[in-house]
Protein backbone atom coordinates (compact mmCIF):
# COMPACT_ATOMS: atom_id res chain seq x y z
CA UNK A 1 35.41 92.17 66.30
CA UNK A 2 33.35 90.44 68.60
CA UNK A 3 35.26 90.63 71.35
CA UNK A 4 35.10 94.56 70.30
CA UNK A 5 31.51 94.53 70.70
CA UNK A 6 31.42 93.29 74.00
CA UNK A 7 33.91 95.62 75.58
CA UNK A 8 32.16 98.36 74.10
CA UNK A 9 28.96 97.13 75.35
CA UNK A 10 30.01 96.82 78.71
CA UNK A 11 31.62 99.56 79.12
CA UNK A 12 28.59 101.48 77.93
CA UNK A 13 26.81 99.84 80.35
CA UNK A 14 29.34 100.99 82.76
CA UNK A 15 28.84 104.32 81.72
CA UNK A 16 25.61 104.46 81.69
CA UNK A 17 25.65 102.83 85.30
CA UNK A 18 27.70 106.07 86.42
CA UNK A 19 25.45 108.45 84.90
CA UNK A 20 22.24 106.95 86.36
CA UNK A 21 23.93 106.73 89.59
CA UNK A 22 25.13 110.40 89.57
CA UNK A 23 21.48 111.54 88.07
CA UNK A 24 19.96 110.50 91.45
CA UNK A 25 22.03 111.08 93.24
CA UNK A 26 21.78 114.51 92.17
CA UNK A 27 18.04 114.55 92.54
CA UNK A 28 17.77 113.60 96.22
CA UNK A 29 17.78 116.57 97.72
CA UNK A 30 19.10 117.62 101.35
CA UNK A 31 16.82 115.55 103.86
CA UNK A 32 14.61 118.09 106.25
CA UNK A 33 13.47 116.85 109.80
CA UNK A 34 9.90 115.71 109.26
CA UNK A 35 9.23 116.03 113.12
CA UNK A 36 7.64 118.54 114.98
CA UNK A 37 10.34 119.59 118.02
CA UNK A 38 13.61 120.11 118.54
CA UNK A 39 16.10 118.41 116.77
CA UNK A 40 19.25 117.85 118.41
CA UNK A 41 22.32 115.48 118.28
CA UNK A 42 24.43 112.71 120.17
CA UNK A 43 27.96 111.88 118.95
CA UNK A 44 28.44 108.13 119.46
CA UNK A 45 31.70 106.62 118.65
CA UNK A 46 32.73 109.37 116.16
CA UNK A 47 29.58 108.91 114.38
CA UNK A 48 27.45 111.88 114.95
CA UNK A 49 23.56 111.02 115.54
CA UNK A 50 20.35 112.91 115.17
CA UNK A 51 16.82 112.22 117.00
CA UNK A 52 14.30 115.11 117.71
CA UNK A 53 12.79 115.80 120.92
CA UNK A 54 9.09 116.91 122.05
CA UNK A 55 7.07 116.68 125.21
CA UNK A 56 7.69 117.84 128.81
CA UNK A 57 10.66 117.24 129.94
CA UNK A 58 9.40 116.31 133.44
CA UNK A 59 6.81 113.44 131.84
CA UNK A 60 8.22 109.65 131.34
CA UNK A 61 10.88 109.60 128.64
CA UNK A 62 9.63 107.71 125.87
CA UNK A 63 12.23 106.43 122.76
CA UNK A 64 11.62 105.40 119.45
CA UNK A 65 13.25 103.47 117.39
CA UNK A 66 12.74 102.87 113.51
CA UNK A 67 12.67 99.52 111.63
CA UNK A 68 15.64 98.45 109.49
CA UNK A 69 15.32 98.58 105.79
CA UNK A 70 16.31 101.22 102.91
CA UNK A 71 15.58 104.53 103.47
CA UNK A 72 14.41 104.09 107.26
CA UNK A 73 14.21 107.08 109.71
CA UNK A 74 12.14 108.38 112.70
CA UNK A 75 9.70 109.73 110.04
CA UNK A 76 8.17 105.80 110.61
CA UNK A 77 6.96 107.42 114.02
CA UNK A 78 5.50 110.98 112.59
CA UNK A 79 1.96 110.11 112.77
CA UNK A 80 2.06 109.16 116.91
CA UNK A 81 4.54 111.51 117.18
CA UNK A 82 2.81 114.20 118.58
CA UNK A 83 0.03 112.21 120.31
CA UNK A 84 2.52 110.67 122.20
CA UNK A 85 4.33 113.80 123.32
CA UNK A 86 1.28 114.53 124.63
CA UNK A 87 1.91 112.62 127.63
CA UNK A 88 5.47 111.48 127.36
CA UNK A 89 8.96 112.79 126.72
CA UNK A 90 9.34 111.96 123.45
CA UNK A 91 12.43 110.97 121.44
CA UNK A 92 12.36 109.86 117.97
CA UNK A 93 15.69 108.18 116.40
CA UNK A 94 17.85 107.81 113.62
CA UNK A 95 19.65 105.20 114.07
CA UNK A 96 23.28 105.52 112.47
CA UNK A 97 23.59 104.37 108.71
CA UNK A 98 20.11 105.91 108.29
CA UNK A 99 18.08 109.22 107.53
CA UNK A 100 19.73 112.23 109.38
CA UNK A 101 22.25 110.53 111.27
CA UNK A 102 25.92 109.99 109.41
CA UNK A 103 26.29 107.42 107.37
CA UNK A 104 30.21 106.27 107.14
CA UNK A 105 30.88 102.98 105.28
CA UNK A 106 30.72 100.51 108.31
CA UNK A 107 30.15 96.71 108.52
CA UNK A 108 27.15 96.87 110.41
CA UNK A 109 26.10 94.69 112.79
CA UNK A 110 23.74 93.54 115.64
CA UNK A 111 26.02 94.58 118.39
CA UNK A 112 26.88 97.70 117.04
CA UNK A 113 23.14 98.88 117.10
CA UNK A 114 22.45 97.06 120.91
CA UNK A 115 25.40 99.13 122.06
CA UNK A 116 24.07 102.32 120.49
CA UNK A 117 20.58 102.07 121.77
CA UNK A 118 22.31 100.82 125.45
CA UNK A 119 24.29 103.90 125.47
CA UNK A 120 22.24 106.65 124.16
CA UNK A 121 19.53 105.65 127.08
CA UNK A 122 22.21 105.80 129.54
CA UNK A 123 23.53 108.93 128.30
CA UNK A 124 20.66 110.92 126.94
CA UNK A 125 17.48 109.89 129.40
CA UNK A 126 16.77 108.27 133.00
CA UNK A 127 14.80 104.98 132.94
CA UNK A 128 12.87 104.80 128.85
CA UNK A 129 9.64 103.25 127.78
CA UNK A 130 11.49 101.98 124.78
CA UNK A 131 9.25 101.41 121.50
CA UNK A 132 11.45 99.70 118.35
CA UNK A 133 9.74 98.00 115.51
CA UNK A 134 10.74 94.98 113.22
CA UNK A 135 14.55 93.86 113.41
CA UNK A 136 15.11 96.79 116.18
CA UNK A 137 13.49 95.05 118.24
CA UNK A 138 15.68 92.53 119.10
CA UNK A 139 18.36 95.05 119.12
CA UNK A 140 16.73 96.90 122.25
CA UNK A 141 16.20 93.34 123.62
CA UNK A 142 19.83 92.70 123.63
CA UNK A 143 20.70 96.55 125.14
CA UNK A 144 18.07 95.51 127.78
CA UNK A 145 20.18 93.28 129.79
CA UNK A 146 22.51 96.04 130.83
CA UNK A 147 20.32 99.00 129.99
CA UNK A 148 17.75 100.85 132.87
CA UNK A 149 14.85 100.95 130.65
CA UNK A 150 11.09 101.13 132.38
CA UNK A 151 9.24 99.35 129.68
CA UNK A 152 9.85 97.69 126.28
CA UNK A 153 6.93 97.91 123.22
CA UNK A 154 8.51 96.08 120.41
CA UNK A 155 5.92 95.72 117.12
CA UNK A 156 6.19 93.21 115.31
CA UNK A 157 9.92 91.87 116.61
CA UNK A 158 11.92 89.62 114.77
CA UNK A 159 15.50 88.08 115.27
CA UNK A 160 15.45 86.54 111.38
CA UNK A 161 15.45 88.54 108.28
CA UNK A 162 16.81 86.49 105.66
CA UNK A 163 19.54 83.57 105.33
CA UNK A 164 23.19 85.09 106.35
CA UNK A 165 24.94 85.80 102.18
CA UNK A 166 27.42 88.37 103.13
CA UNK A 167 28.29 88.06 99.58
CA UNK A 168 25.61 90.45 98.84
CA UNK A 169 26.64 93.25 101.25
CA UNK A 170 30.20 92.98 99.63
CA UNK A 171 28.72 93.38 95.56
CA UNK A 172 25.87 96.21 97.18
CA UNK A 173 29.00 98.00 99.16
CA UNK A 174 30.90 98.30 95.26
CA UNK A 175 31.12 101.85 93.70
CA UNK A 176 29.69 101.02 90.53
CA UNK A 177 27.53 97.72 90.25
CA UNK A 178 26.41 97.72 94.14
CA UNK A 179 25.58 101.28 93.68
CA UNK A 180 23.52 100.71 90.58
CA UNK A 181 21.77 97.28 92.19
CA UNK A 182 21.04 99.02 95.66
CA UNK A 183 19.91 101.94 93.68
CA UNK A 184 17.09 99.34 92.14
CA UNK A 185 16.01 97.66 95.20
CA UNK A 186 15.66 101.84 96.89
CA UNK A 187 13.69 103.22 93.62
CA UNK A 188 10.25 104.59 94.34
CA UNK A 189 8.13 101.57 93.29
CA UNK A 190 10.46 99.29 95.19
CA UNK A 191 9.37 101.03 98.41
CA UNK A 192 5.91 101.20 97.06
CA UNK A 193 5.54 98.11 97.23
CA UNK A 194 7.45 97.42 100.22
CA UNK A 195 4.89 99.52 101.78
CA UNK A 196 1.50 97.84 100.09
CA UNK A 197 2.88 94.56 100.32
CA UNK A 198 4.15 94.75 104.01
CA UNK A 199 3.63 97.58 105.96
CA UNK A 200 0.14 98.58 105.25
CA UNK A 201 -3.01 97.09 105.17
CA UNK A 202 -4.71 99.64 103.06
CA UNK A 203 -2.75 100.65 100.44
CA UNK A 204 -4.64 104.33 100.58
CA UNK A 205 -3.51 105.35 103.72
CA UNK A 206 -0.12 105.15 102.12
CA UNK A 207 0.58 108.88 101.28
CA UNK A 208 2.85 109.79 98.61
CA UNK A 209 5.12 111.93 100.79
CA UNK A 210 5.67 108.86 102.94
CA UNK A 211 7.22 107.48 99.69
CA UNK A 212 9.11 110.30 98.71
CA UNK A 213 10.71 110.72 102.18
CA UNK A 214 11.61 107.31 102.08
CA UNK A 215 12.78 107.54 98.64
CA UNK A 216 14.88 110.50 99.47
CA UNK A 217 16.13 109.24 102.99
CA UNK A 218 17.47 105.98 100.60
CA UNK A 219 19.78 107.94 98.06
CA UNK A 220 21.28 110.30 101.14
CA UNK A 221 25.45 109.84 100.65
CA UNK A 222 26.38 106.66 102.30
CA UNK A 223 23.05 105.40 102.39
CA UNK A 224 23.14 101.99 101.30
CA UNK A 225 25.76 100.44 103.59
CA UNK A 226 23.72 99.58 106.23
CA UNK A 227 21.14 98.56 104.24
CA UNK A 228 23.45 96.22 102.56
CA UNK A 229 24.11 94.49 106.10
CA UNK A 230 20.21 93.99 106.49
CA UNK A 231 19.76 92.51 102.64
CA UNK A 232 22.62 90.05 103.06
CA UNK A 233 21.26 88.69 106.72
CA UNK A 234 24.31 89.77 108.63
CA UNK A 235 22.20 92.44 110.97
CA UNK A 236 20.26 89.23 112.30
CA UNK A 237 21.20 88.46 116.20
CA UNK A 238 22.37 85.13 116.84
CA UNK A 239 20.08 84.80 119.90
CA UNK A 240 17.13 83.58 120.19
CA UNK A 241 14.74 86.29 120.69
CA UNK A 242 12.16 84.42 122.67
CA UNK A 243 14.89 83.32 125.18
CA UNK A 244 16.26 87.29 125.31
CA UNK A 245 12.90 87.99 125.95
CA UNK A 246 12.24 85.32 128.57
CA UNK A 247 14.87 86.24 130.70
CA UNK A 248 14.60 89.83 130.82
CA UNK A 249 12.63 91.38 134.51
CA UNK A 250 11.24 94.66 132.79
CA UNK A 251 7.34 94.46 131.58
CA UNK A 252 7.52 94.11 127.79
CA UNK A 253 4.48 94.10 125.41
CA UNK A 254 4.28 93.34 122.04
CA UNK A 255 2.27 94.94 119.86
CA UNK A 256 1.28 93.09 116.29
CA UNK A 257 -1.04 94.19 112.99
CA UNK A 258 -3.26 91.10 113.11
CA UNK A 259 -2.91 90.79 108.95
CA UNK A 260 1.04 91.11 109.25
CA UNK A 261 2.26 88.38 106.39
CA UNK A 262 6.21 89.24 106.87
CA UNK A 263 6.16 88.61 110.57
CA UNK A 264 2.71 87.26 111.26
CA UNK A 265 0.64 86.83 114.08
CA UNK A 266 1.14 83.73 115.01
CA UNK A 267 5.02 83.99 115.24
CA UNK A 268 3.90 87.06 117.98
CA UNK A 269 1.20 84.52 119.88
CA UNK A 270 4.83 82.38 119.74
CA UNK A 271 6.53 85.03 121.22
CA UNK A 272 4.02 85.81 123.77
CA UNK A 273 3.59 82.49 124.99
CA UNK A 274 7.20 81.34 125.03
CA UNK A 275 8.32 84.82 127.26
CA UNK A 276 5.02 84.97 129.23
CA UNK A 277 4.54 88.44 127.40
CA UNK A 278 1.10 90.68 126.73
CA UNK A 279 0.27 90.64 123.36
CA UNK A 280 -1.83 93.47 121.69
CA UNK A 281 -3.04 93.25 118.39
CA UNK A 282 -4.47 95.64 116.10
CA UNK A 283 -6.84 95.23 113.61
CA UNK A 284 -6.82 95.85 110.20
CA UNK A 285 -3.15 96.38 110.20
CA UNK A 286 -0.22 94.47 109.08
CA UNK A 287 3.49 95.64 109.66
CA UNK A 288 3.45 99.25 110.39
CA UNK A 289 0.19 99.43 112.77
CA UNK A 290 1.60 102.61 114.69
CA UNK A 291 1.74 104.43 110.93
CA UNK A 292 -1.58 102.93 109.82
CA UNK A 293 -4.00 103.28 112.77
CA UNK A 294 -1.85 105.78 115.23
CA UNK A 295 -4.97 106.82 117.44
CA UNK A 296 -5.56 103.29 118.07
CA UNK A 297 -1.88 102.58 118.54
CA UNK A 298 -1.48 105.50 121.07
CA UNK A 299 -4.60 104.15 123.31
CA UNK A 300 -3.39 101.03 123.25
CA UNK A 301 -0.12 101.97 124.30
CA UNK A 302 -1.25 104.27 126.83
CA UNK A 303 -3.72 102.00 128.93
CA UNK A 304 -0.80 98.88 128.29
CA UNK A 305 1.46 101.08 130.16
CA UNK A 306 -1.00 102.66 132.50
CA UNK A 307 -1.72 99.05 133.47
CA UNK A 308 1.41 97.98 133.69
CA UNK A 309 2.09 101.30 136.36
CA UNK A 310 -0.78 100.02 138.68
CA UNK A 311 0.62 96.06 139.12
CA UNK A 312 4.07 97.54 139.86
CA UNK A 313 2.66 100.07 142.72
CA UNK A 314 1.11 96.66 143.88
């Protein structure tokens, strides 16, 4: 009898597993561009890719490139967007695994992105300011050392996420249970507090559509396998960022939200001193300073480069 009872609890719990899986799944709807300009796509590898595009076309092309976590996209970029299209040729990308871009069920991995964001500047654009946040970061670093790329702004870089368990991106890769778990760590309070605990400094500047995009980017089909790379610690470089950094003969700045807990300040000070880097920071800002103050982020960005223009024509 007992033995009964715990079959038919588990498989209840099974079922009900399914059912909550399929209910949001069902509710995320289809994912619109957020951006203002024209969306287009690059086919990479048989995985087709989607940034959007804005600015003149004869001004400096300028990339972004979103952070790495659940539910990631360009939208990260939306509020400098425009400001910075202003000035520059402006592309903002989703990186594949994420948002708009496909999704397959890949073991991602650190190369994998550094070859992506090598190639699509080679392909797409001639000589990028390159701007990545968080993990990207040392992604673009990597694709630097055989990429032509004018200028790198990496906020808040990091080569180490958490310790390497690539148990966990085998149980969150599962049908059922890894559905159900990622499905947990992707609901809309998780990213809440992702967001007030990391990325912003003032938790009222968080809007609720920033959630809700997030949230919806998250439960797109296919959605949690690259995410499940980044949770288990196997999207971490096994370089030393500092020494990437170091050795690199393009002008990099980094660019840091002077309350940042998850990657803090000091760790960028590091950074700077070890590569002989510039180092802005920006106040009253943690993770996400281009999101939280973007008029400040865009004038610092601006005059770094600017600056940067006149010691080269020197």
């Amino acid at each position: 009898m007992r033995a009964r009872s715990v079959l038919g609890a588990t498989l209840g719990a099974v079922g009900a597993a399914v059912v909550g899986n399929r209910f949001l799944k069902a509710r995320a709807g289809d994912l619109e561009n957020p951006l203002p300009g024209v969306e287009r796509s690059y086919r990479w590898r048989g995985i087709e890719t989607t940034y959007t595009v804005a600015g003149d076309p004869n001004d400096p092309d300028l990339l972004l490139y979103h952070g790495i976590y659940a539910g990631a996209s360009g939208y990260e970029f939306e509020p400098v967007f425009e400001r910075l299209a202003e000035e520059y040729h402006v592309y903002a990308i989703d990186l594949p695994g994420f948002a708009r871009s496909e999704r397959p069920p890949l073991l991602y991995s650190p190369s994998l992105y550094a070859e992506f964001v090598r190639d699509f500047a080679d392909d797409v654009t001639d000589d990028p300011i390159v701007v990545a946040s968080s993990l990207t970061g040392a992604f673009v670093a990597d694709a630097a050392g055989e990429a032509d790329f004018e200028h790198l702004v990496l906020i808040c870089p990091t080569d180490e996420t958490a310790p390497e368990r690539p148990w966990l991106r085998t149980l969150l890769r599962t049908p059922i249970l890894g559905t159900t778990v990622y499905n947990l760590l992707a609901s809309k309070p998780s990213i809440r507090r992702y967001y007030v605990r990391d990325g912003y400094y003032d938790a009222d500047a968080l809007e609720p559509e920033d959630v809700a995009y997030t949230w919806n980017s998250a439960h797109q089909p296919g959605a949690r396998y690259a995410p499940a790379s980044f949770a288990a610690g196997t999207l971490d470089p096994e370089f030393d960022l500092a020494t990437e950094l170091a050795a690199l003969e393009m002008p990099t700045t980094l660019v840091w939200g002077r309350d940042a807990e998850l990657v803090p300040l000091r760790d960028g000070r590091d950074l700077a001193d070890a590569a002989d880097l510039e180092l802005v920071v920006i106040d009253y800002a943690t993770q996400l300073p281009h999101a939280e103050h973007p008029a400040e982020f865009v004038e610092y960005l601006t005059a770094e480069l600017a600056h940067t223009d006149v010691e080269l024509d020197e």
